[in-house]
PDB file of N, CA and C in Angstrom:
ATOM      1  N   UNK A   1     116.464-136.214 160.820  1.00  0.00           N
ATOM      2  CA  UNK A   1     115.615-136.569 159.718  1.00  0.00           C
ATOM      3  C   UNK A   1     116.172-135.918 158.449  1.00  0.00           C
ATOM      4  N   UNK A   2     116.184-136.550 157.406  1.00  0.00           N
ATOM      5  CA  UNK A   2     116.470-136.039 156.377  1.00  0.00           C
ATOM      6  C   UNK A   2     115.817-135.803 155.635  1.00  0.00           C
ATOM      7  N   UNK A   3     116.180-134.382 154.235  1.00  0.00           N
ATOM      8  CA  UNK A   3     114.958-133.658 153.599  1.00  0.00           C
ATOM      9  C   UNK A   3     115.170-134.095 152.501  1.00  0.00           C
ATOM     10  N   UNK A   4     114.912-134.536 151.396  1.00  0.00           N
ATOM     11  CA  UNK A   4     115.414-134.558 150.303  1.00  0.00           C
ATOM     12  C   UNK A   4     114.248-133.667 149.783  1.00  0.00           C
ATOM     13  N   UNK A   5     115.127-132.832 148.717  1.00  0.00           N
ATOM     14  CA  UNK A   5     114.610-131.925 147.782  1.00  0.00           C
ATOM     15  C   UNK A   5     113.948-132.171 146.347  1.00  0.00           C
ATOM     16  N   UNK A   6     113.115-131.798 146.044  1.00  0.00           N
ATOM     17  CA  UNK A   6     112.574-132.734 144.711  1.00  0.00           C
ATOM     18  C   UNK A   6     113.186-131.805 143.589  1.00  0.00           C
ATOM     19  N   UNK A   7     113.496-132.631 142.299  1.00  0.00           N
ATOM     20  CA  UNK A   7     114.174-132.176 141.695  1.00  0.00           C
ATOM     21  C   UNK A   7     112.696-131.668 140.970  1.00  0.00           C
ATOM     22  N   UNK A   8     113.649-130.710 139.766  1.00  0.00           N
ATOM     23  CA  UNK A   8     112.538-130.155 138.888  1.00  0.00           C
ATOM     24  C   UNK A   8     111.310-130.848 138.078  1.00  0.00           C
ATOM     25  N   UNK A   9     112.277-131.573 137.075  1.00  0.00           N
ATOM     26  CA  UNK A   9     110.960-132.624 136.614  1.00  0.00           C
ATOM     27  C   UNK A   9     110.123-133.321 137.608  1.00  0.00           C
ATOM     28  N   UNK A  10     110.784-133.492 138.885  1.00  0.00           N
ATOM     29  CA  UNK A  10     109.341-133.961 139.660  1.00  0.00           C
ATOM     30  C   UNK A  10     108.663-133.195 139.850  1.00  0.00           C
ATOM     31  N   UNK A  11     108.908-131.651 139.901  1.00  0.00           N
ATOM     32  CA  UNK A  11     107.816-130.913 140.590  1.00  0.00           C
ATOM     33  C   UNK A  11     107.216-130.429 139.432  1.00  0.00           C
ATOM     34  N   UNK A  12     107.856-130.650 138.459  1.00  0.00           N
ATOM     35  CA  UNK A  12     106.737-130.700 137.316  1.00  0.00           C
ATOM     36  C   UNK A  12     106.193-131.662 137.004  1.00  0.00           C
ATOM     37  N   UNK A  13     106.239-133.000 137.369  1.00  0.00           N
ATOM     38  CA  UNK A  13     104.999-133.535 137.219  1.00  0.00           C
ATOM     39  C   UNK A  13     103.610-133.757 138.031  1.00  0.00           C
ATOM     40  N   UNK A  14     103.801-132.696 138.866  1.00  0.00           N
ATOM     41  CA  UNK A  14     102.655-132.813 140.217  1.00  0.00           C
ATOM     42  C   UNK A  14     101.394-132.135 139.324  1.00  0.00           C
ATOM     43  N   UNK A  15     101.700-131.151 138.638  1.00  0.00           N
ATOM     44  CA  UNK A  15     100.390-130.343 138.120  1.00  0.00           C
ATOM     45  C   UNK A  15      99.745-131.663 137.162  1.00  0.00           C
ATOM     46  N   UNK A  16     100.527-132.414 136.666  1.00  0.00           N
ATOM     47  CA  UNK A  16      99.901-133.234 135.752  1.00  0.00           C
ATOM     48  C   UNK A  16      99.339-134.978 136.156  1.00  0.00           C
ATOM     49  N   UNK A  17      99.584-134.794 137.538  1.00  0.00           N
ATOM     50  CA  UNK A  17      99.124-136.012 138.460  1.00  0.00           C
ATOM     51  C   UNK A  17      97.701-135.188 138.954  1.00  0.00           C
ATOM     52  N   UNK A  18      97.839-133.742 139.255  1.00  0.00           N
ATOM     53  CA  UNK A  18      96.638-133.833 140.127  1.00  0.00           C
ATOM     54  C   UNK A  18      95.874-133.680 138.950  1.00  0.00           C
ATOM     55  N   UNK A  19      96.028-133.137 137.646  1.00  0.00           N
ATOM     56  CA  UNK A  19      94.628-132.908 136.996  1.00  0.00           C
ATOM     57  C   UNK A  19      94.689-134.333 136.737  1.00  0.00           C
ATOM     58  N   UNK A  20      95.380-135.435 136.521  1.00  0.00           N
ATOM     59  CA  UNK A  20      94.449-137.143 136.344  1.00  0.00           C
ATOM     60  C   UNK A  20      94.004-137.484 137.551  1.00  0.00           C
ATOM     61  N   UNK A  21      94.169-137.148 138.866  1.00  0.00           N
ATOM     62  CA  UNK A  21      93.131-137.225 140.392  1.00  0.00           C
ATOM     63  C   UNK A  21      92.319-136.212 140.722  1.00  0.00           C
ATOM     64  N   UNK A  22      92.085-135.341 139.456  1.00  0.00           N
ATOM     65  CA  UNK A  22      90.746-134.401 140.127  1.00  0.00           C
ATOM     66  C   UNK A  22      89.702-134.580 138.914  1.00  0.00           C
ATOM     67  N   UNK A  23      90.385-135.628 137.447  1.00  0.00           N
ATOM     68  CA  UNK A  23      89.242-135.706 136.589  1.00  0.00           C
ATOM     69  C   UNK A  23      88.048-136.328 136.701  1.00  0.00           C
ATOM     70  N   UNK A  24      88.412-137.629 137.545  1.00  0.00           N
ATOM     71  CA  UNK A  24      87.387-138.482 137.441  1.00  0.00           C
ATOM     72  C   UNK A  24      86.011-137.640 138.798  1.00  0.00           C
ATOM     73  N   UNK A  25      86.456-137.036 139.955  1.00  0.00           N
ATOM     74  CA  UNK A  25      85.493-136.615 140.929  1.00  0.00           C
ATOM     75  C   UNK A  25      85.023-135.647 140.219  1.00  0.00           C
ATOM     76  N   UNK A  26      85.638-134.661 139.343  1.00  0.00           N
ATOM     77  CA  UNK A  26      84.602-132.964 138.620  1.00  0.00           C
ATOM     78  C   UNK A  26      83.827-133.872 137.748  1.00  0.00           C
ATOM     79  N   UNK A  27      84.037-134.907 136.777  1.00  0.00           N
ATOM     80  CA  UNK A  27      83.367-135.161 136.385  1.00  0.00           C
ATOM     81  C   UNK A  27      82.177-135.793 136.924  1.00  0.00           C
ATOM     82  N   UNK A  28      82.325-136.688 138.140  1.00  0.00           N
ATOM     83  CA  UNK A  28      81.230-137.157 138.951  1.00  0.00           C
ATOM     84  C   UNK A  28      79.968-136.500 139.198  1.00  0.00           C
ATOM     85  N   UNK A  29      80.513-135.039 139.947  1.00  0.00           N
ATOM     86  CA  UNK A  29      80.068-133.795 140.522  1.00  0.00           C
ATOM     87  C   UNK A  29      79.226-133.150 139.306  1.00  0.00           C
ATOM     88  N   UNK A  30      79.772-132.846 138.370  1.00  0.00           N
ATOM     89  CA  UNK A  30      79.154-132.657 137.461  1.00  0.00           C
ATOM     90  C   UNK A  30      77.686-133.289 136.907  1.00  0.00           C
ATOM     91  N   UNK A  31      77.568-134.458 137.041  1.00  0.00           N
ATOM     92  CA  UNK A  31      76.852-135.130 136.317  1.00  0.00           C
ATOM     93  C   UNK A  31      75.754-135.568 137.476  1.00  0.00           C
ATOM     94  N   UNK A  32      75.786-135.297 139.332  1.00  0.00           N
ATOM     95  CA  UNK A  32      75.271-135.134 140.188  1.00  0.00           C
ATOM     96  C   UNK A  32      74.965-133.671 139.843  1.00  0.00           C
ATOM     97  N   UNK A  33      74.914-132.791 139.615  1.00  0.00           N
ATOM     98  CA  UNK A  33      74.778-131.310 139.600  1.00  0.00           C
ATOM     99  C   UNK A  33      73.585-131.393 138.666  1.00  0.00           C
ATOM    100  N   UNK A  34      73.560-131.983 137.204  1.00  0.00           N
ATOM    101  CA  UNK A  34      72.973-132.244 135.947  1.00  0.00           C
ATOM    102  C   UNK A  34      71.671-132.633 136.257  1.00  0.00           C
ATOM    103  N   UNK A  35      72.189-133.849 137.143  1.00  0.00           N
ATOM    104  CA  UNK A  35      70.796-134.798 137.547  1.00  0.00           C
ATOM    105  C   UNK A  35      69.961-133.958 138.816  1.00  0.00           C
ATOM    106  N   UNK A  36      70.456-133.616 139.300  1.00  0.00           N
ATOM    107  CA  UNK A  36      69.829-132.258 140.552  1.00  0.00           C
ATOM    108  C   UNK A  36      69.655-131.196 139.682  1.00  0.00           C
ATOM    109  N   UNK A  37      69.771-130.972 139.220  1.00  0.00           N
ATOM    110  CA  UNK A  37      69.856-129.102 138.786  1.00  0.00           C
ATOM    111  C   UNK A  37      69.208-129.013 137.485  1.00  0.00           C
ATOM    112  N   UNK A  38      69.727-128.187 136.417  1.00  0.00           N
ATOM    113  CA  UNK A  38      68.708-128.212 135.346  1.00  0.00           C
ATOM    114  C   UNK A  38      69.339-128.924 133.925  1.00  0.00           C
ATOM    115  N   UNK A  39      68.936-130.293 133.949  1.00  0.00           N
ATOM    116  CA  UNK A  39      69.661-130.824 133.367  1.00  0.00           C
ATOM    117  C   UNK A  39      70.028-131.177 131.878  1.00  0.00           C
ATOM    118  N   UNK A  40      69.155-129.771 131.343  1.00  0.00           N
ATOM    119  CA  UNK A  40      69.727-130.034 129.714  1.00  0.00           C
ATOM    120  C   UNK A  40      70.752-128.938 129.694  1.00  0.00           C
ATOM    121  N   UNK A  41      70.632-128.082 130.313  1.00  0.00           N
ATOM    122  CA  UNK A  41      71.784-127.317 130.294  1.00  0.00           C
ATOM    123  C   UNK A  41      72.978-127.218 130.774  1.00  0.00           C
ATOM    124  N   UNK A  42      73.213-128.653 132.174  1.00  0.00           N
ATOM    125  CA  UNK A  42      74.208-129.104 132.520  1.00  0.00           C
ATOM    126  C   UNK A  42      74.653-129.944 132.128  1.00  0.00           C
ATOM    127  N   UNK A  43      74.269-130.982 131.430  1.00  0.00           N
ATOM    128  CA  UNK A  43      74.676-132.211 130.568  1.00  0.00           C
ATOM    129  C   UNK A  43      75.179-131.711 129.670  1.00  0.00           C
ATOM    130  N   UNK A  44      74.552-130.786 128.786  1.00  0.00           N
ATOM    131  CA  UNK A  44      75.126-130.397 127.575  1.00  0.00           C
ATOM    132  C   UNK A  44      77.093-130.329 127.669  1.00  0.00           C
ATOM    133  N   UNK A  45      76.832-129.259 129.037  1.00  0.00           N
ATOM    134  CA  UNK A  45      78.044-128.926 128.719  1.00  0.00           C
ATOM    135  C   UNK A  45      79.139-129.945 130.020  1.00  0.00           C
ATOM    136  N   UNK A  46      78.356-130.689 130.323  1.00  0.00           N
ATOM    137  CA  UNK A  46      79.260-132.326 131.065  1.00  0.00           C
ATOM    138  C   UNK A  46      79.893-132.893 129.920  1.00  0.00           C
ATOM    139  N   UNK A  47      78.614-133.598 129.204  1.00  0.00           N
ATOM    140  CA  UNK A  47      79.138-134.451 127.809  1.00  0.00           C
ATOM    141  C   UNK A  47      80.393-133.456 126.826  1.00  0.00           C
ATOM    142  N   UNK A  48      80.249-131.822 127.125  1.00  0.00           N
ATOM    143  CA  UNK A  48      81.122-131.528 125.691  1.00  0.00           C
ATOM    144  C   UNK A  48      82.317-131.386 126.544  1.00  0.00           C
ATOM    145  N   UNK A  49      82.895-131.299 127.934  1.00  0.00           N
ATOM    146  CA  UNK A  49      83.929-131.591 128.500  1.00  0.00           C
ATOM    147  C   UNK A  49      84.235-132.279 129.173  1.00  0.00           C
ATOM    148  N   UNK A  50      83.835-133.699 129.051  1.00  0.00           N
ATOM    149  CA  UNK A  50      83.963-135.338 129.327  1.00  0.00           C
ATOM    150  C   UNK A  50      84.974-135.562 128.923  1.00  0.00           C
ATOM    151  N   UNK A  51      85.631-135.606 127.706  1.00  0.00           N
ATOM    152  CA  UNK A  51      87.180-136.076 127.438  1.00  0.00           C
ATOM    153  C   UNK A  51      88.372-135.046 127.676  1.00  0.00           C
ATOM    154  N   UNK A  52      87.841-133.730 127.972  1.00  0.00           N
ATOM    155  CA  UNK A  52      88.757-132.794 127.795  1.00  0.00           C
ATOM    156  C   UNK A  52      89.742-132.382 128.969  1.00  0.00           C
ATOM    157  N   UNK A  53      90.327-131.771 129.402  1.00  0.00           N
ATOM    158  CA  UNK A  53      91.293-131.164 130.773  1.00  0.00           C
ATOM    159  C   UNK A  53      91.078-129.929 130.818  1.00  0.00           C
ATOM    160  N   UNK A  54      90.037-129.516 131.229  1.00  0.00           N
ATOM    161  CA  UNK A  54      89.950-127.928 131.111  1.00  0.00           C
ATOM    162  C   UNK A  54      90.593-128.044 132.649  1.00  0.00           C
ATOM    163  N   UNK A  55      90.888-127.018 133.345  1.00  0.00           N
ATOM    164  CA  UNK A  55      90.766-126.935 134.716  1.00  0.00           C
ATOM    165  C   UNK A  55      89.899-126.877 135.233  1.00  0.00           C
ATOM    166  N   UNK A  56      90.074-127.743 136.537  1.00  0.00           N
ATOM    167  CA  UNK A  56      88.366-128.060 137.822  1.00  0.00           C
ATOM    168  C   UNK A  56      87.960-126.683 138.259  1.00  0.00           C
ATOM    169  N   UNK A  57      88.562-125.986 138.806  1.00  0.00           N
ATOM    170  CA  UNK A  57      88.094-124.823 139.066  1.00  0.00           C
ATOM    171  C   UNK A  57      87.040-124.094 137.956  1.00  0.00           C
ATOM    172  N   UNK A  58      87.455-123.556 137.073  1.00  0.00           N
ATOM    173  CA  UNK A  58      86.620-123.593 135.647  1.00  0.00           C
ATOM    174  C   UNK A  58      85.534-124.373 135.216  1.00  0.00           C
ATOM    175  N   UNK A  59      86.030-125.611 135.241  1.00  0.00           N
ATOM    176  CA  UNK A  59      84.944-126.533 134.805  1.00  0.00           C
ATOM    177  C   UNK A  59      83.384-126.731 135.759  1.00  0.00           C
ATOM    178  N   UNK A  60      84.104-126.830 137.105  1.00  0.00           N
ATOM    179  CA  UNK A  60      83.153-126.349 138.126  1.00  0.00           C
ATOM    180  C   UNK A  60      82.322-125.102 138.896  1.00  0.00           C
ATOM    181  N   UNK A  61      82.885-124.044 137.977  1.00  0.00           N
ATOM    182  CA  UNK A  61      81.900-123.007 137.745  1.00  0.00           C
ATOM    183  C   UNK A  61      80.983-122.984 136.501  1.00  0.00           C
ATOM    184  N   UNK A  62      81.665-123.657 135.853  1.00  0.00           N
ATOM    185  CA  UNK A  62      80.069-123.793 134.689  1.00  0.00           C
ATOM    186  C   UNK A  62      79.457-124.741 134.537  1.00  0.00           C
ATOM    187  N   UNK A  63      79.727-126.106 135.500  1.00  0.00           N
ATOM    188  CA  UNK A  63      78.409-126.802 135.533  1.00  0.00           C
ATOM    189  C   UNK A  63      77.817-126.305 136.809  1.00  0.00           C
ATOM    190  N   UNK A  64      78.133-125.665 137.523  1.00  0.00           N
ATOM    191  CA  UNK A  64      77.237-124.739 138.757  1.00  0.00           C
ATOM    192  C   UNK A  64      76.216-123.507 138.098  1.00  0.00           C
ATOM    193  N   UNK A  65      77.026-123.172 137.290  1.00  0.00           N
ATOM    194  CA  UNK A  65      76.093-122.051 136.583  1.00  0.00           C
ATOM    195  C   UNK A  65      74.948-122.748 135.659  1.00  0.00           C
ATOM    196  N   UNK A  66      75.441-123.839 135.028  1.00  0.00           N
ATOM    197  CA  UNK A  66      74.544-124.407 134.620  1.00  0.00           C
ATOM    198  C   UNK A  66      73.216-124.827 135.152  1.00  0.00           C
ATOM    199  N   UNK A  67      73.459-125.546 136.241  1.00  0.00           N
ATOM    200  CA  UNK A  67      72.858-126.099 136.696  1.00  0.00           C
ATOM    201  C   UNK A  67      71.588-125.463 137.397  1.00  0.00           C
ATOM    202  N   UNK A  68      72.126-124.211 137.886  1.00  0.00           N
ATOM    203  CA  UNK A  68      71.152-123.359 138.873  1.00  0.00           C
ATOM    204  C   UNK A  68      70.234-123.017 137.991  1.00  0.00           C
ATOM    205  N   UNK A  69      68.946-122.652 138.547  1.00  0.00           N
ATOM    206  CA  UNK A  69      68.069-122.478 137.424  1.00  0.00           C
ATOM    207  C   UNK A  69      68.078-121.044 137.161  1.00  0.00           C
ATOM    208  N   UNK A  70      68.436-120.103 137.960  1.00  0.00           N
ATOM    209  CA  UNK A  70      68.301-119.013 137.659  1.00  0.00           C
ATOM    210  C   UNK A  70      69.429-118.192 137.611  1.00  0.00           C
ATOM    211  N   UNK A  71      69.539-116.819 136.246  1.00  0.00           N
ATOM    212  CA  UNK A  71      70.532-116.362 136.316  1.00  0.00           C
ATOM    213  C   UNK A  71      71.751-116.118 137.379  1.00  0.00           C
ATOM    214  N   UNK A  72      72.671-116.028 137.103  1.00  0.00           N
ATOM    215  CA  UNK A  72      73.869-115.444 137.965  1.00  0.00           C
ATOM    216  C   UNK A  72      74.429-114.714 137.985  1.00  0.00           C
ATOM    217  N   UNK A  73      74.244-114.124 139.609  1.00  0.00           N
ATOM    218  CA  UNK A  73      74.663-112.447 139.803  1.00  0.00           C
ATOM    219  C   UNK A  73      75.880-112.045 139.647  1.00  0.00           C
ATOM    220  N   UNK A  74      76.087-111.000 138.973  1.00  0.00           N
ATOM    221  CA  UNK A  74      76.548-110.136 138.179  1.00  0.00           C
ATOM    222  C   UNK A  74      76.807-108.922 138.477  1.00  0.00           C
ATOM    223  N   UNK A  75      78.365-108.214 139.483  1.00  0.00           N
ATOM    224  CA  UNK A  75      77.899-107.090 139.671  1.00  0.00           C
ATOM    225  C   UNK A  75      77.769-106.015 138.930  1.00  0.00           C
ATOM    226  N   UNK A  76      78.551-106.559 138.043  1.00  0.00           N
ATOM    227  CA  UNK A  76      78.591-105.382 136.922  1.00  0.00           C
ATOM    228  C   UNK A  76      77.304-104.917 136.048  1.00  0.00           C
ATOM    229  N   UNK A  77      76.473-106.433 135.623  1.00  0.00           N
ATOM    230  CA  UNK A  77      75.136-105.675 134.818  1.00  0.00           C
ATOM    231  C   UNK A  77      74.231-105.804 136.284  1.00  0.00           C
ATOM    232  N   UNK A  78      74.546-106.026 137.222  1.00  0.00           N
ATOM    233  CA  UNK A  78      73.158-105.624 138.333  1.00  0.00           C
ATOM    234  C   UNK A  78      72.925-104.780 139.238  1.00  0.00           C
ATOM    235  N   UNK A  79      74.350-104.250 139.470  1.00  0.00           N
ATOM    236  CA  UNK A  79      74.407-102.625 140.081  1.00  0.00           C
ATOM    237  C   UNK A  79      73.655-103.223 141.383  1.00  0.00           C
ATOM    238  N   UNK A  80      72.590-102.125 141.740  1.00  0.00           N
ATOM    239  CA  UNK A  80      72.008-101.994 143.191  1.00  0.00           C
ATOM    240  C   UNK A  80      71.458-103.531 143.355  1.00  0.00           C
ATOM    241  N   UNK A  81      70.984-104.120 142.906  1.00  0.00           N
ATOM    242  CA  UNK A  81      70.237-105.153 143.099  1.00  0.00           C
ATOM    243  C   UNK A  81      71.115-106.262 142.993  1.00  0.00           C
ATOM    244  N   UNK A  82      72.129-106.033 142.653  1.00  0.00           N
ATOM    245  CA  UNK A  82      73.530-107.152 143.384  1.00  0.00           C
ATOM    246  C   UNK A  82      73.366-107.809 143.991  1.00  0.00           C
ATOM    247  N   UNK A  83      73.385-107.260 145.357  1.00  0.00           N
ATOM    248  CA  UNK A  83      73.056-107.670 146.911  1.00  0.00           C
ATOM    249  C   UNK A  83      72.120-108.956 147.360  1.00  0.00           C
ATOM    250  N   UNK A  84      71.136-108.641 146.232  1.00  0.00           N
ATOM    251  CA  UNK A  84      69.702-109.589 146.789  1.00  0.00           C
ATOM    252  C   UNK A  84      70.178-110.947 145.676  1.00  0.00           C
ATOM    253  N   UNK A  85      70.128-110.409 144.381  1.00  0.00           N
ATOM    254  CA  UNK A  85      70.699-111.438 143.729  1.00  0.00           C
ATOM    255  C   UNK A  85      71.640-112.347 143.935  1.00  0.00           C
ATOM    256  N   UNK A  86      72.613-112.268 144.842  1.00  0.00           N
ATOM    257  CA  UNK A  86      73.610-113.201 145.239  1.00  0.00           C
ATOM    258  C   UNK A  86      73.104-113.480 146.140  1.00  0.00           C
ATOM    259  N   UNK A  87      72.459-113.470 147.051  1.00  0.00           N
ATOM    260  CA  UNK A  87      71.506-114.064 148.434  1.00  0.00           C
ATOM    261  C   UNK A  87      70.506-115.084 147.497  1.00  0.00           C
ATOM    262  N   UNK A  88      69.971-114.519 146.722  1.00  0.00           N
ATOM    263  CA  UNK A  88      68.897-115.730 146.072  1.00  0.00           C
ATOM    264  C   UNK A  88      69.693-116.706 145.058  1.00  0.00           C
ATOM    265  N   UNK A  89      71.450-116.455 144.642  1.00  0.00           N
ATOM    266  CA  UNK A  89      71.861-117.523 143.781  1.00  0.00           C
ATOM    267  C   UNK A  89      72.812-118.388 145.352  1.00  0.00           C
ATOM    268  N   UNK A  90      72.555-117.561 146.494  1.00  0.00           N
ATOM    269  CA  UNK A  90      73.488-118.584 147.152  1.00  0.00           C
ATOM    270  C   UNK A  90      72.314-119.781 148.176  1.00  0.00           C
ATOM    271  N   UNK A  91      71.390-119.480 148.187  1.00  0.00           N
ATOM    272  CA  UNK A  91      69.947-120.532 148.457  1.00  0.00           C
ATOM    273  C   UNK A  91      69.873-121.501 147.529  1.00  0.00           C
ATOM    274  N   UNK A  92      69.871-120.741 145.892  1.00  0.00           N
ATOM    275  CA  UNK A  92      69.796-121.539 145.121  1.00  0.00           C
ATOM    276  C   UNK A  92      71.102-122.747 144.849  1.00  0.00           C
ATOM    277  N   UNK A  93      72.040-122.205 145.334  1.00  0.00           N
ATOM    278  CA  UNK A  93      73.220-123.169 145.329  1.00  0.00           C
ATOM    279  C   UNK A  93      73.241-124.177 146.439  1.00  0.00           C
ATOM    280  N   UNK A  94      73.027-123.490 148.058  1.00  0.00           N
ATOM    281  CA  UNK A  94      72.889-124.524 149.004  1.00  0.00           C
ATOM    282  C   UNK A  94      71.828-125.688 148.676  1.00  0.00           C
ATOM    283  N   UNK A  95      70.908-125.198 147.592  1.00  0.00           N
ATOM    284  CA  UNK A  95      69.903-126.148 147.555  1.00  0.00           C
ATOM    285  C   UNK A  95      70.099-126.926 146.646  1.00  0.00           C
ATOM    286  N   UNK A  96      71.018-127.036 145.630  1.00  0.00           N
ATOM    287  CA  UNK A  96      71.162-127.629 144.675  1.00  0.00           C
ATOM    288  C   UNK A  96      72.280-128.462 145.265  1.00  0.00           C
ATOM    289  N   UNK A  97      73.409-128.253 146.380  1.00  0.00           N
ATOM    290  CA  UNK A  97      74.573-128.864 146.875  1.00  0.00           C
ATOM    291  C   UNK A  97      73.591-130.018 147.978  1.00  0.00           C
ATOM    292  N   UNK A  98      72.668-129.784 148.389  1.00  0.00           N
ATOM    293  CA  UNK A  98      71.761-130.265 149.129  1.00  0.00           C
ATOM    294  C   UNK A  98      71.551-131.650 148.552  1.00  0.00           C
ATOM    295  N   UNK A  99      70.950-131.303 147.136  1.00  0.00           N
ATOM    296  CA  UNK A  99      69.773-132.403 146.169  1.00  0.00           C
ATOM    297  C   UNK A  99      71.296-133.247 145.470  1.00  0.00           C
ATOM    298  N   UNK A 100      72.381-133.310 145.555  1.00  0.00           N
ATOM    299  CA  UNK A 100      73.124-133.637 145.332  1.00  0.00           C
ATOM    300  C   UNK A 100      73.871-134.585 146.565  1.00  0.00           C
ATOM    301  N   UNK A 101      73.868-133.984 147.309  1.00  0.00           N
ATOM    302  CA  UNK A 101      74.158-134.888 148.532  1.00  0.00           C
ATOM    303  C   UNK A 101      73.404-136.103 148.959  1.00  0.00           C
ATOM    304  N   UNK A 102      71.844-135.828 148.186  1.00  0.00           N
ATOM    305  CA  UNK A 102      70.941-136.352 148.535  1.00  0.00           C
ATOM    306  C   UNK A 102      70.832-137.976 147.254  1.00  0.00           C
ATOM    307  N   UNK A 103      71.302-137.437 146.035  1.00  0.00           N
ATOM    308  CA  UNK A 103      71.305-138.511 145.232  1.00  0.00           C
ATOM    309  C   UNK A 103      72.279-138.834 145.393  1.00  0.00           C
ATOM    310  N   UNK A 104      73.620-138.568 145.969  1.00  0.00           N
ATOM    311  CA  UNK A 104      74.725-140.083 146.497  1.00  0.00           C
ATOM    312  C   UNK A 104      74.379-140.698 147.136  1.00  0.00           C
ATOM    313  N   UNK A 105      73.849-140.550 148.326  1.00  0.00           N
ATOM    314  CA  UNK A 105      73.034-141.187 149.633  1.00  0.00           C
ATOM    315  C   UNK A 105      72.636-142.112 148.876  1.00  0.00           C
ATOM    316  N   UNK A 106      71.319-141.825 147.943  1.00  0.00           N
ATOM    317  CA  UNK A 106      70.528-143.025 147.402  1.00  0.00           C
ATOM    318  C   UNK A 106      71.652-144.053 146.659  1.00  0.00           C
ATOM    319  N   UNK A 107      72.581-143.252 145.466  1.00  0.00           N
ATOM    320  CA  UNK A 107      73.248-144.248 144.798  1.00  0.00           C
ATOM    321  C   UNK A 107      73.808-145.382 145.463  1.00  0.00           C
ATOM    322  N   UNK A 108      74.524-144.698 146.364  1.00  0.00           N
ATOM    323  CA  UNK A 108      75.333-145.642 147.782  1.00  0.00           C
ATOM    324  C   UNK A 108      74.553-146.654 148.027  1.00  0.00           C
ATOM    325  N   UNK A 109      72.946-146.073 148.561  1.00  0.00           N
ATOM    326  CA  UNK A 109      71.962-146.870 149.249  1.00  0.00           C
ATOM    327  C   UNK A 109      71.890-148.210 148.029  1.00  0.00           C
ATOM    328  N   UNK A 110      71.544-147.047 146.927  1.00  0.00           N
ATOM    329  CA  UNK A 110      71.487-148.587 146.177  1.00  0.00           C
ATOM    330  C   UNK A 110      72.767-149.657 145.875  1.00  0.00           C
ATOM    331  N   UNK A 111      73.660-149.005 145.567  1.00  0.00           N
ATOM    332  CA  UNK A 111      74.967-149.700 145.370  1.00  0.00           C
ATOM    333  C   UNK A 111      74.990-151.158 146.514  1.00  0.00           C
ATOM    334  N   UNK A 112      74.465-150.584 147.678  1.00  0.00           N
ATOM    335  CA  UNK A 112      75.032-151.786 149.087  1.00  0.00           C
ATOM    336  C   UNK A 112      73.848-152.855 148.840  1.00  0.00           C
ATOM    337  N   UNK A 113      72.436-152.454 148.153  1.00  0.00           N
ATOM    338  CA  UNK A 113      71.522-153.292 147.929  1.00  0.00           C
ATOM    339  C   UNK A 113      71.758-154.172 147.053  1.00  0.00           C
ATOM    340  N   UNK A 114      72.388-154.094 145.808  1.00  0.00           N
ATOM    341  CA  UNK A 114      72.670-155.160 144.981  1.00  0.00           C
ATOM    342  C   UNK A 114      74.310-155.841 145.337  1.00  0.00           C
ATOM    343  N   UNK A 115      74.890-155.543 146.138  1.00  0.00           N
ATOM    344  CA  UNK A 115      76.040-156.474 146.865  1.00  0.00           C
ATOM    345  C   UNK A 115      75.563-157.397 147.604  1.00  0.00           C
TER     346      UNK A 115
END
């Protein structure tokens, strides 16, 4: 079998293929997060990085933060009470990944109804 080696400019263009195949799903996710979660404070910041390329990783920690309704733990300003606080933002996250799972289902559901 033979290997061929990719030359440089190809392997530089991989970083710039995957951020045009990971824009359109963060943005999806996002705007499922918005509609589940708390959604003037996740829209806000959907709509102000809708055209932009920030990185997904990034981008998808602050419409998560957004979204949750309640602060996010912090070990640095929460010291002892750390502990509990990340137990109650990681409920609050399973539950918000939950209500999200739950409005594709429907979209889908509806999507196959008007076909």
């Amino acid at each position: 079998m033979l290997v061929q080696r990719s030359s440089e400019s190809e392997r530089a263009t991989i970083p710039e293929w995957l951020r045009w195949v990971e824009w359109l799903p963060a943005r999806i996710l996002g705007l499922a997060f918005a509609i589940t979660g708390n959604f003037a404070a996740c829209f806000g910041t959907w709509r102000d990085n809708l055209p932009g390329f920030r990185p997904v990783p990034d981008l998808l920690v602050a419409y998560t933060e957004r979204a949750l309704f309640g602060a996010v733990a912090d070990p640095l300003r929460d010291g002892d009470q750390f502990a509990e606080r990340a137990v109650i933002e990681l409920h609050e996250l399973d539950a918000l990944l939950a209500r999200s799972a739950i409005a594709w289902l429907v979209m889908f559901a509806l999507l196959q109804m008007l076909r």
